[in-house]
C-alpha atoms as a PDB file:
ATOM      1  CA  UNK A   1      80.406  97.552  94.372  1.00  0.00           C
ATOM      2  CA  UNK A   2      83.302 100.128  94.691  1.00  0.00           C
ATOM      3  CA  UNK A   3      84.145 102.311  92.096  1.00  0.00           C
ATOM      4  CA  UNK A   4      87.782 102.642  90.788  1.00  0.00           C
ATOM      5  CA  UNK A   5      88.650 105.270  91.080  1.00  0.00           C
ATOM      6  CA  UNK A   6      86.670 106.849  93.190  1.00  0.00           C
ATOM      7  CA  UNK A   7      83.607 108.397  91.555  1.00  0.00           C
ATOM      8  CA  UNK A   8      84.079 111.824  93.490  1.00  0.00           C
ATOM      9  CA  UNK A   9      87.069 112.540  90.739  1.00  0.00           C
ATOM     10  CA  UNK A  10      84.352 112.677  88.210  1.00  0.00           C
ATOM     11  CA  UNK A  11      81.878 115.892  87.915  1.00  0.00           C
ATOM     12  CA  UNK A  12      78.575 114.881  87.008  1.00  0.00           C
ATOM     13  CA  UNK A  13      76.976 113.510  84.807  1.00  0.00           C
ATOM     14  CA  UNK A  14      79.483 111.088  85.093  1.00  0.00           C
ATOM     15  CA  UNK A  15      80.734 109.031  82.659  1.00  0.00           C
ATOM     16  CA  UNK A  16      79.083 105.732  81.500  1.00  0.00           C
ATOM     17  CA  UNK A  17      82.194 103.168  81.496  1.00  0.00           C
ATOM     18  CA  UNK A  18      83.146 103.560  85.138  1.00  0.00           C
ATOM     19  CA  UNK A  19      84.857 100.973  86.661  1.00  0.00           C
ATOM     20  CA  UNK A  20      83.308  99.064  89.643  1.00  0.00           C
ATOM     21  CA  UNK A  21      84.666  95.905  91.546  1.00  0.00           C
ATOM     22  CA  UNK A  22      83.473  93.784  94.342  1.00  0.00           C
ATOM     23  CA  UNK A  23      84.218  95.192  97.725  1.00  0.00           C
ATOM     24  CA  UNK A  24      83.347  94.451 101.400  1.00  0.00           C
ATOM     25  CA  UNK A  25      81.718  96.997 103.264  1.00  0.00           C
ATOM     26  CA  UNK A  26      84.677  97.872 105.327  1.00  0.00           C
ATOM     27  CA  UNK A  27      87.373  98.656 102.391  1.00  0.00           C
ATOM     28  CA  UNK A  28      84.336 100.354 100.500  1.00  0.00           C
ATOM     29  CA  UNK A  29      83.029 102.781 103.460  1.00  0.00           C
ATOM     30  CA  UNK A  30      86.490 102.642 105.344  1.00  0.00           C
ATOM     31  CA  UNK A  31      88.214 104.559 102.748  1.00  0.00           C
ATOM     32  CA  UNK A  32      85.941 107.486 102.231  1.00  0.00           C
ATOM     33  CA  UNK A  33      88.341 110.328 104.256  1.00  0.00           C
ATOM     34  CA  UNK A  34      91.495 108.962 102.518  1.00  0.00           C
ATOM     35  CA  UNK A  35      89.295 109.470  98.681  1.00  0.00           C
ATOM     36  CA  UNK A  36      88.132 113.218  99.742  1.00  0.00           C
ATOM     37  CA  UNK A  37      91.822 113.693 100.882  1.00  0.00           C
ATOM     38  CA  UNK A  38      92.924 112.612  97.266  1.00  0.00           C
ATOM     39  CA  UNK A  39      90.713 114.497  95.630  1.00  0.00           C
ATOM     40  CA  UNK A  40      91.233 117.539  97.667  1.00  0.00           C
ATOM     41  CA  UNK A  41      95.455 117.604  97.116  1.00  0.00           C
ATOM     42  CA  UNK A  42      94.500 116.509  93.335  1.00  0.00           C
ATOM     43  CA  UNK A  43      92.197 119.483  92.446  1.00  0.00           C
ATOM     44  CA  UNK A  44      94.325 122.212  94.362  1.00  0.00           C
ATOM     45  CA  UNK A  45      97.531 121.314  92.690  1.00  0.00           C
ATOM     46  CA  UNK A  46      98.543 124.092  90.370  1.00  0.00           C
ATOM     47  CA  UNK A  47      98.694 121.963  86.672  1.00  0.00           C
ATOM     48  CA  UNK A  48      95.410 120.733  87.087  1.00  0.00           C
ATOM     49  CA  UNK A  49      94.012 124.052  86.911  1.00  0.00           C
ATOM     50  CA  UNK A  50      94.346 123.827  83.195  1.00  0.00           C
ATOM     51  CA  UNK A  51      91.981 120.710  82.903  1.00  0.00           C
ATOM     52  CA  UNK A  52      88.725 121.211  81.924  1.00  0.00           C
ATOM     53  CA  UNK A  53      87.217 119.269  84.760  1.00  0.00           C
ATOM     54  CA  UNK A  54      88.505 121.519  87.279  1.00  0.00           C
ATOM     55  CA  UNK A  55      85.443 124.604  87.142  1.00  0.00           C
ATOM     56  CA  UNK A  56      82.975 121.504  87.806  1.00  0.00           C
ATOM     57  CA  UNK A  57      85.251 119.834  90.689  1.00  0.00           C
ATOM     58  CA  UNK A  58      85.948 122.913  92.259  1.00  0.00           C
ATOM     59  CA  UNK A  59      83.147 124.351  94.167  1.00  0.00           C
ATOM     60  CA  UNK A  60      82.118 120.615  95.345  1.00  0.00           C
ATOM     61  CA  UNK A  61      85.629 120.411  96.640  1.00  0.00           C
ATOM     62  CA  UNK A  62      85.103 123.691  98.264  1.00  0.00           C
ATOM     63  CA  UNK A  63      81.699 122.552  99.791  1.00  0.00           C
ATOM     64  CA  UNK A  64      83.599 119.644 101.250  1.00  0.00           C
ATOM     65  CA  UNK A  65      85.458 121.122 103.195  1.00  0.00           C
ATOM     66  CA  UNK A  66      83.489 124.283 104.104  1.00  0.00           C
ATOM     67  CA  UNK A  67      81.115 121.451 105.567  1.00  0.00           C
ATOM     68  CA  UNK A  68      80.649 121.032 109.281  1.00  0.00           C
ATOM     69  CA  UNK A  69      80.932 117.074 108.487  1.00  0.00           C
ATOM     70  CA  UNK A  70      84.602 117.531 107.281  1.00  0.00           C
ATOM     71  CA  UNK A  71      86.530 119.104 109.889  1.00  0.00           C
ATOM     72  CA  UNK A  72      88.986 116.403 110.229  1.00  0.00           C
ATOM     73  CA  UNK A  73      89.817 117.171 106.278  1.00  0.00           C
ATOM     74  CA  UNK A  74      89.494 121.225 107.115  1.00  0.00           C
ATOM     75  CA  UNK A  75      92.350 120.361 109.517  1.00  0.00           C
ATOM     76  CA  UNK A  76      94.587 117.874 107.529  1.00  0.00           C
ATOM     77  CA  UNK A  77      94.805 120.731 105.445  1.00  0.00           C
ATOM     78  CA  UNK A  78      95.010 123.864 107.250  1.00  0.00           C
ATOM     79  CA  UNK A  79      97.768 122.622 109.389  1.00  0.00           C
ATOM     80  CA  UNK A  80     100.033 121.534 106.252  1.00  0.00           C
ATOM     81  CA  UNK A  81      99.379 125.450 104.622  1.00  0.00           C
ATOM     82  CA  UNK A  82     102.758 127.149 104.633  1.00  0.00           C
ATOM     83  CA  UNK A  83     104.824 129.892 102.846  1.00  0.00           C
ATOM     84  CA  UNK A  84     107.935 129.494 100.850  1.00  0.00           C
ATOM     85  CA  UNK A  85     109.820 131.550  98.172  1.00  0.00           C
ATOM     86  CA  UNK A  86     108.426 131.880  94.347  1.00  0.00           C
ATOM     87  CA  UNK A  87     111.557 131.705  92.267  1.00  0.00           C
ATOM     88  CA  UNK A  88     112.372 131.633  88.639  1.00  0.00           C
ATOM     89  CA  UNK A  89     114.352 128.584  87.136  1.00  0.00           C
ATOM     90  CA  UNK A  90     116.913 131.498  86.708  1.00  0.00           C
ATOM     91  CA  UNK A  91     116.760 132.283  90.301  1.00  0.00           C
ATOM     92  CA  UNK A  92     114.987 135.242  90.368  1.00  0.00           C
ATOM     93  CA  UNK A  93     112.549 136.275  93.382  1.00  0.00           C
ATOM     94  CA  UNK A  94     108.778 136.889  92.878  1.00  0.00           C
ATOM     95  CA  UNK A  95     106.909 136.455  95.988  1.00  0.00           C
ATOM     96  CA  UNK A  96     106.077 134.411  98.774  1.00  0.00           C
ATOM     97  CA  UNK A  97     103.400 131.642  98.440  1.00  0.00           C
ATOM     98  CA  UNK A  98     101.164 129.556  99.954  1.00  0.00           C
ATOM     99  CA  UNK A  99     101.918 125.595  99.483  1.00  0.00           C
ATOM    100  CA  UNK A 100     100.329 122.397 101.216  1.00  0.00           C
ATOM    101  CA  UNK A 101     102.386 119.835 102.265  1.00  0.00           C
ATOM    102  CA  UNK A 102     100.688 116.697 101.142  1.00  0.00           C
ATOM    103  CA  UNK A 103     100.432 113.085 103.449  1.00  0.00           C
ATOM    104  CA  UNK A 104     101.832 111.023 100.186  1.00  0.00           C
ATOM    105  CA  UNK A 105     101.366 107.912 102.331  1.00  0.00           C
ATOM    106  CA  UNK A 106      97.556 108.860 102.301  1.00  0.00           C
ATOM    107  CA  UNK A 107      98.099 109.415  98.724  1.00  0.00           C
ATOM    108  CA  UNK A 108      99.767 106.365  98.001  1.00  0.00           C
ATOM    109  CA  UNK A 109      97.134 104.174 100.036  1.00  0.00           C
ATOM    110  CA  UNK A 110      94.244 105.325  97.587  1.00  0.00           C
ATOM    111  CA  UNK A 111      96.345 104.518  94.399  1.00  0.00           C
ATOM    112  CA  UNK A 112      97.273 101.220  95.971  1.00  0.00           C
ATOM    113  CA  UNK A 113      93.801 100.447  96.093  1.00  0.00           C
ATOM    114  CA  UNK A 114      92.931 101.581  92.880  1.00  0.00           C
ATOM    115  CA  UNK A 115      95.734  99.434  91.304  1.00  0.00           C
ATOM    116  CA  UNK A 116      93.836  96.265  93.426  1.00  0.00           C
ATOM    117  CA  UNK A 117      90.719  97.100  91.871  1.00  0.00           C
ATOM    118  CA  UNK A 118      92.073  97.406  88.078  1.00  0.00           C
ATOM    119  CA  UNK A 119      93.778  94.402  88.653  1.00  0.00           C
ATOM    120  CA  UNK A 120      91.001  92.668  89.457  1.00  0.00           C
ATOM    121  CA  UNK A 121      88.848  94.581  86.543  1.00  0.00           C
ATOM    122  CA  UNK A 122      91.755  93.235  83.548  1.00  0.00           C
ATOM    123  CA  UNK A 123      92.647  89.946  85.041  1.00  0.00           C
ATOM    124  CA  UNK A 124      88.937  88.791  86.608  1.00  0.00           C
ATOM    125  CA  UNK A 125      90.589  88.028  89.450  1.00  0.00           C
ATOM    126  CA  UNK A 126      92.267  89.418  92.906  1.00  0.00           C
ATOM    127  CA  UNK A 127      95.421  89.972  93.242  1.00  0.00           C
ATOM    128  CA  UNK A 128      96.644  86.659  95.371  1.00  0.00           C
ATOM    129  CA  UNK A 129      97.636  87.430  98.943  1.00  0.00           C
ATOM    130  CA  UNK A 130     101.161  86.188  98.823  1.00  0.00           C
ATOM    131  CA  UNK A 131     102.115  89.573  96.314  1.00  0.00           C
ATOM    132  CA  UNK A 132     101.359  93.290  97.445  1.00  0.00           C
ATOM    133  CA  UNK A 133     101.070  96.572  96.250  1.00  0.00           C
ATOM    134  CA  UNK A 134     102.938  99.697  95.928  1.00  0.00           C
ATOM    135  CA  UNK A 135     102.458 102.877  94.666  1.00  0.00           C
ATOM    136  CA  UNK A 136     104.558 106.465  94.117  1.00  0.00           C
ATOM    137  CA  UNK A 137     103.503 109.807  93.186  1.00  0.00           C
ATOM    138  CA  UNK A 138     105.933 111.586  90.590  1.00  0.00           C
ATOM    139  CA  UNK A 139     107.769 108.639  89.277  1.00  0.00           C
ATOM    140  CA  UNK A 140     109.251 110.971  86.754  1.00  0.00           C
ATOM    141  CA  UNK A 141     111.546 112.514  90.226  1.00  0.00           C
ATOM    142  CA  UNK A 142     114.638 111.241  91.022  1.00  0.00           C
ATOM    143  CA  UNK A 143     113.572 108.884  93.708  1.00  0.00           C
ATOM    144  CA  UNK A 144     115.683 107.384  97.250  1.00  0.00           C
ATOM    145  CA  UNK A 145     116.568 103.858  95.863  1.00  0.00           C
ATOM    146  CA  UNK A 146     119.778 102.272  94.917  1.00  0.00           C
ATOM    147  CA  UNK A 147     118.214 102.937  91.202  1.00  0.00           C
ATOM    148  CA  UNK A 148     116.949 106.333  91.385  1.00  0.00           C
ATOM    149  CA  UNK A 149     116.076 106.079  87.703  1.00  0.00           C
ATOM    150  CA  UNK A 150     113.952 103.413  88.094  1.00  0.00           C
ATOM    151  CA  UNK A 151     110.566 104.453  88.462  1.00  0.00           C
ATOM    152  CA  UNK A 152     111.160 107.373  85.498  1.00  0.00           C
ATOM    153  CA  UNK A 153     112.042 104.174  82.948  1.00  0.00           C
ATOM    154  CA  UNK A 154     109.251 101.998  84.104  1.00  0.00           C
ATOM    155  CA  UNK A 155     106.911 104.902  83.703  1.00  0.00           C
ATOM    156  CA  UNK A 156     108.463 105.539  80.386  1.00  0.00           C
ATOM    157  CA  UNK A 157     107.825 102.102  79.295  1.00  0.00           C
ATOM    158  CA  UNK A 158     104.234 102.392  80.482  1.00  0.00           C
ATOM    159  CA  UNK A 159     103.444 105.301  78.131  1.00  0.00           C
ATOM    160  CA  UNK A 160     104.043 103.588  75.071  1.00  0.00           C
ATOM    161  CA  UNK A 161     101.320 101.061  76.289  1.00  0.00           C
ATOM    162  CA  UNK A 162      97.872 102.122  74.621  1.00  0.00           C
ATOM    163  CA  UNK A 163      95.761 103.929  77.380  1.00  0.00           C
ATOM    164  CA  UNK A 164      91.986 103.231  78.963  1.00  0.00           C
ATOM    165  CA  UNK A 165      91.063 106.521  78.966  1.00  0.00           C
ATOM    166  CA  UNK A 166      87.782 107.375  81.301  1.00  0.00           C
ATOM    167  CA  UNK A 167      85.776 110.934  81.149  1.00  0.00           C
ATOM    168  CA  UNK A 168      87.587 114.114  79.855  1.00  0.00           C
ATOM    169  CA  UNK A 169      90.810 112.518  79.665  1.00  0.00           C
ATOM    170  CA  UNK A 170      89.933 112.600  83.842  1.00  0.00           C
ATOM    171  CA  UNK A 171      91.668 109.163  84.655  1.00  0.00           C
ATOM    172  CA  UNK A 172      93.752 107.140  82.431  1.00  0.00           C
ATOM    173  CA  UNK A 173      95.815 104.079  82.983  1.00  0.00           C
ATOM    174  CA  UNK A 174      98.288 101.723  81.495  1.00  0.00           C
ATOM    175  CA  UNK A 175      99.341  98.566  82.516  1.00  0.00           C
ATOM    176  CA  UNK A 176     101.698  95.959  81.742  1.00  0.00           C
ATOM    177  CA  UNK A 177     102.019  92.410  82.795  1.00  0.00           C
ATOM    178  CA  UNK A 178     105.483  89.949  83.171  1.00  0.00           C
ATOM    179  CA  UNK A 179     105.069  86.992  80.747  1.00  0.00           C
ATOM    180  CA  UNK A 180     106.331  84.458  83.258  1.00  0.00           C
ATOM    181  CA  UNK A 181     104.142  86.038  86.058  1.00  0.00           C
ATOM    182  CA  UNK A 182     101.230  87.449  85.462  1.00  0.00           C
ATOM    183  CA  UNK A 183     100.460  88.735  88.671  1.00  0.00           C
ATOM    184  CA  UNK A 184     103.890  90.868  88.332  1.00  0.00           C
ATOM    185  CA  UNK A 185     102.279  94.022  86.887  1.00  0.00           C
ATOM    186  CA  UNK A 186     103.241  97.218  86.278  1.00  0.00           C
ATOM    187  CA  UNK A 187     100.517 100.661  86.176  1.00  0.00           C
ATOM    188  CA  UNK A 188     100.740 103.865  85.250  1.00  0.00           C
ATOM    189  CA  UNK A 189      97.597 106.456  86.058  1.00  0.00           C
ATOM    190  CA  UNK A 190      96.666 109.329  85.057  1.00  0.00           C
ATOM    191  CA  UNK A 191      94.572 112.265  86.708  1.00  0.00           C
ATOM    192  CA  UNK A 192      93.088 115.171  85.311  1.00  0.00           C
ATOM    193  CA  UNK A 193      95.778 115.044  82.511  1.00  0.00           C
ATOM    194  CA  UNK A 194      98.928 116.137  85.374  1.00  0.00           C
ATOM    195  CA  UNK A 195      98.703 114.018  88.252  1.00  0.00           C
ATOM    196  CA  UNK A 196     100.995 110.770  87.828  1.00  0.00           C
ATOM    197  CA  UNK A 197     100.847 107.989  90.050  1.00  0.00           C
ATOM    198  CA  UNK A 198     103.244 104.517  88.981  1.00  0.00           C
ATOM    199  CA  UNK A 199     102.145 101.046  91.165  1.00  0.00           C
ATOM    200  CA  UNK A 200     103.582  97.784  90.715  1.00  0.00           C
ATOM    201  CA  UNK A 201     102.459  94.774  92.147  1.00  0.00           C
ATOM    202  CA  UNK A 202     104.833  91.687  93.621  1.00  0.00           C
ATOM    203  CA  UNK A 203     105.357  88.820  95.216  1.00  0.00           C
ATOM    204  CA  UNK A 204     106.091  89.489  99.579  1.00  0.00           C
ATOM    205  CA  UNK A 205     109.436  87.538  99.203  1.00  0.00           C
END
Protein backbone atom coordinates (compact mmCIF):
# COMPACT_ATOMS: atom_id res chain seq x y z
CA UNK A 1 0.00 0.00 0.00
CA UNK A 2 1.25 3.58 -0.87
CA UNK A 3 0.27 6.39 0.96
CA UNK A 4 -1.19 9.55 -0.74
CA UNK A 5 0.40 11.76 -0.16
CA UNK A 6 3.33 10.73 0.95
CA UNK A 7 3.41 10.10 4.70
CA UNK A 8 6.85 12.03 5.13
CA UNK A 9 4.55 15.44 4.80
CA UNK A 10 3.05 14.43 8.05
CA UNK A 11 5.07 14.87 11.55
CA UNK A 12 4.31 12.20 13.80
CA UNK A 13 2.03 10.89 15.34
CA UNK A 14 0.45 10.99 12.21
CA UNK A 15 -2.89 11.30 11.53
CA UNK A 16 -5.43 8.39 11.60
CA UNK A 17 -7.42 8.91 8.13
CA UNK A 18 -4.43 8.68 5.82
CA UNK A 19 -4.98 7.73 2.54
CA UNK A 20 -3.42 4.48 1.14
CA UNK A 21 -3.92 2.80 -2.37
CA UNK A 22 -2.69 -0.28 -4.03
CA UNK A 23 0.71 0.09 -5.55
CA UNK A 24 3.38 -2.15 -7.18
CA UNK A 25 6.60 -2.24 -5.70
CA UNK A 26 8.27 -0.26 -8.36
CA UNK A 27 5.91 3.05 -8.36
CA UNK A 28 5.87 2.62 -4.42
CA UNK A 29 9.85 2.34 -3.78
CA UNK A 30 10.71 4.07 -7.21
CA UNK A 31 9.43 7.33 -6.13
CA UNK A 32 11.07 7.79 -2.80
CA UNK A 33 13.92 10.66 -4.05
CA UNK A 34 11.22 12.52 -6.06
CA UNK A 35 8.80 12.52 -2.33
CA UNK A 36 11.99 13.79 -0.15
CA UNK A 37 12.56 16.31 -3.06
CA UNK A 38 8.85 17.52 -2.55
CA UNK A 39 8.99 17.71 0.78
CA UNK A 40 12.28 19.39 0.93
CA UNK A 41 11.17 22.55 -1.70
CA UNK A 42 7.67 22.37 0.33
CA UNK A 43 9.04 22.95 3.89
CA UNK A 44 11.78 25.59 2.82
CA UNK A 45 9.39 27.78 0.98
CA UNK A 46 8.95 31.00 2.86
CA UNK A 47 4.74 30.90 3.55
CA UNK A 48 4.92 27.68 5.00
CA UNK A 49 6.91 28.90 7.75
CA UNK A 50 3.74 30.16 9.28
CA UNK A 51 2.12 26.59 9.50
CA UNK A 52 2.16 24.95 12.52
CA UNK A 53 3.58 21.76 11.15
CA UNK A 54 6.67 23.31 10.11
CA UNK A 55 8.84 23.21 13.88
CA UNK A 56 8.01 19.28 13.69
CA UNK A 57 8.99 18.89 9.80
CA UNK A 58 11.89 20.86 10.08
CA UNK A 59 14.72 19.24 11.80
CA UNK A 60 13.69 15.74 10.02
CA UNK A 61 14.03 17.65 6.81
CA UNK A 62 17.30 18.89 8.02
CA UNK A 63 18.44 15.30 9.04
CA UNK A 64 17.63 14.29 5.50
CA UNK A 65 19.73 15.93 3.97
CA UNK A 66 22.60 16.31 6.49
CA UNK A 67 22.55 12.37 5.97
CA UNK A 68 25.37 10.61 4.20
CA UNK A 69 22.42 8.51 2.39
CA UNK A 70 21.10 11.74 0.68
CA UNK A 71 23.77 13.28 -1.19
CA UNK A 72 22.09 13.14 -4.44
CA UNK A 73 19.22 15.46 -2.63
CA UNK A 74 22.26 17.58 -0.77
CA UNK A 75 23.22 18.26 -4.42
CA UNK A 76 19.83 18.85 -6.23
CA UNK A 77 19.75 21.49 -3.88
CA UNK A 78 22.96 23.09 -3.35
CA UNK A 79 23.51 23.54 -6.98
CA UNK A 80 19.99 25.40 -7.52
CA UNK A 81 21.03 27.98 -4.25
CA UNK A 82 21.45 31.43 -5.75
CA UNK A 83 21.24 35.20 -4.89
CA UNK A 84 18.89 37.74 -6.25
CA UNK A 85 17.60 41.22 -5.17
CA UNK A 86 14.95 41.66 -2.09
CA UNK A 87 12.66 44.38 -3.31
CA UNK A 88 9.57 46.05 -2.07
CA UNK A 89 6.29 45.94 -4.24
CA UNK A 90 7.19 49.73 -4.33
CA UNK A 91 10.55 49.00 -5.65
CA UNK A 92 12.59 49.65 -2.94
CA UNK A 93 16.01 47.67 -2.24
CA UNK A 94 16.58 45.59 0.95
CA UNK A 95 19.14 43.03 0.46
CA UNK A 96 20.35 40.26 -1.41
CA UNK A 97 18.94 36.72 -0.78
CA UNK A 98 19.34 33.34 -1.05
CA UNK A 99 16.57 31.46 -3.35
CA UNK A 100 16.39 27.75 -4.74
CA UNK A 101 15.42 27.20 -8.01
CA UNK A 102 13.01 24.35 -7.85
CA UNK A 103 12.84 21.12 -10.67
CA UNK A 104 8.80 21.79 -11.04
CA UNK A 105 8.82 18.79 -13.38
CA UNK A 106 9.98 16.75 -10.23
CA UNK A 107 7.33 18.61 -8.51
CA UNK A 108 4.73 18.04 -10.86
CA UNK A 109 5.55 14.15 -11.17
CA UNK A 110 4.72 13.65 -7.33
CA UNK A 111 1.35 15.60 -7.59
CA UNK A 112 0.57 13.62 -10.70
CA UNK A 113 0.80 10.67 -8.74
CA UNK A 114 -0.98 11.80 -5.93
CA UNK A 115 -3.94 12.87 -8.17
CA UNK A 116 -3.74 8.84 -9.53
CA UNK A 117 -3.99 7.69 -6.15
CA UNK A 118 -7.08 10.02 -5.02
CA UNK A 119 -8.62 9.09 -8.02
CA UNK A 120 -8.51 5.79 -7.37
CA UNK A 121 -9.39 6.43 -3.42
CA UNK A 122 -13.05 8.54 -4.62
CA UNK A 123 -13.89 6.57 -7.66
CA UNK A 124 -12.67 2.75 -6.46
CA UNK A 125 -11.10 2.51 -9.44
CA UNK A 126 -7.81 3.49 -11.65
CA UNK A 127 -7.75 5.95 -13.74
CA UNK A 128 -8.14 4.00 -17.35
CA UNK A 129 -5.00 4.06 -19.46
CA UNK A 130 -6.39 5.76 -22.49
CA UNK A 131 -6.63 9.39 -20.16
CA UNK A 132 -3.47 10.90 -18.32
CA UNK A 133 -2.50 13.19 -15.85
CA UNK A 134 -1.28 16.61 -15.40
CA UNK A 135 -0.39 18.72 -12.81
CA UNK A 136 0.87 22.67 -12.18
CA UNK A 137 2.21 24.38 -9.28
CA UNK A 138 0.74 28.03 -8.75
CA UNK A 139 -2.31 27.83 -10.86
CA UNK A 140 -3.25 31.16 -9.43
CA UNK A 141 0.04 32.66 -12.01
CA UNK A 142 -0.57 33.74 -15.21
CA UNK A 143 0.42 30.64 -17.03
CA UNK A 144 2.05 30.03 -21.05
CA UNK A 145 -1.23 28.81 -22.76
CA UNK A 146 -3.43 30.33 -25.32
CA UNK A 147 -5.77 30.83 -22.01
CA UNK A 148 -3.47 32.08 -19.50
CA UNK A 149 -6.42 32.47 -17.15
CA UNK A 150 -7.28 29.14 -17.22
CA UNK A 151 -5.83 27.34 -14.52
CA UNK A 152 -6.63 30.56 -11.95
CA UNK A 153 -10.66 29.92 -12.90
CA UNK A 154 -10.51 26.21 -12.64
CA UNK A 155 -8.78 26.57 -9.34
CA UNK A 156 -11.34 29.11 -8.41
CA UNK A 157 -14.07 26.79 -9.16
CA UNK A 158 -12.36 24.10 -7.11
CA UNK A 159 -12.45 26.16 -3.89
CA UNK A 160 -15.98 26.44 -3.63
CA UNK A 161 -16.00 22.53 -3.63
CA UNK A 162 -16.16 21.33 0.15
CA UNK A 163 -12.55 20.16 1.14
CA UNK A 164 -11.05 16.58 2.62
CA UNK A 165 -9.01 18.05 4.93
CA UNK A 166 -6.10 15.58 6.47
CA UNK A 167 -3.85 16.52 9.75
CA UNK A 168 -3.37 20.24 10.76
CA UNK A 169 -4.98 21.52 7.80
CA UNK A 170 -1.43 19.65 6.33
CA UNK A 171 -3.03 18.39 2.97
CA UNK A 172 -6.33 19.24 1.61
CA UNK A 173 -7.98 18.53 -1.66
CA UNK A 174 -10.93 19.20 -3.82
CA UNK A 175 -12.10 17.59 -6.67
CA UNK A 176 -14.60 17.79 -9.25
CA UNK A 177 -15.84 15.40 -11.81
CA UNK A 178 -17.53 16.11 -15.66
CA UNK A 179 -21.10 14.68 -15.65
CA UNK A 180 -20.74 13.14 -19.08
CA UNK A 181 -17.22 11.75 -18.17
CA UNK A 182 -16.41 10.82 -15.13
CA UNK A 183 -12.97 10.10 -15.56
CA UNK A 184 -12.59 13.97 -16.70
CA UNK A 185 -11.68 15.33 -13.24
CA UNK A 186 -10.50 18.25 -11.98
CA UNK A 187 -8.16 18.60 -8.29
CA UNK A 188 -7.10 21.12 -6.35
CA UNK A 189 -4.45 20.34 -3.25
CA UNK A 190 -3.45 21.85 -0.64
CA UNK A 191 -0.10 21.76 1.48
CA UNK A 192 0.69 23.04 4.70
CA UNK A 193 -2.08 25.71 4.17
CA UNK A 194 0.32 27.72 1.08
CA UNK A 195 1.46 25.29 -1.29
CA UNK A 196 -1.12 24.93 -4.32
CA UNK A 197 -0.91 22.34 -6.76
CA UNK A 198 -4.15 22.11 -9.65
CA UNK A 199 -4.20 18.42 -11.75
CA UNK A 200 -6.67 17.46 -14.18
CA UNK A 201 -7.05 14.29 -15.65
CA UNK A 202 -8.03 13.50 -19.62
CA UNK A 203 -8.48 11.51 -22.25
CA UNK A 204 -4.72 11.09 -24.63
CA UNK A 205 -6.69 12.28 -27.76
Amino acid sequence: KDHVPPKNLFPKPRPQNLITVPSCEQCNKGAELDDEYFRLITILREDTHEHPDWESIWPVVYRAISSPQQVSLKHALVEKIEYVDWVTSSGIFIKRRPTIEASYARLNNVAQRITLGLFYHEKTYRLPDTYEASAWGDPFAVSDSDDPNRNARIASFLLSKPPRVFGNSTFSYRFFSHEEDPNTTAWLMIFYGHVIFLCITFPRE
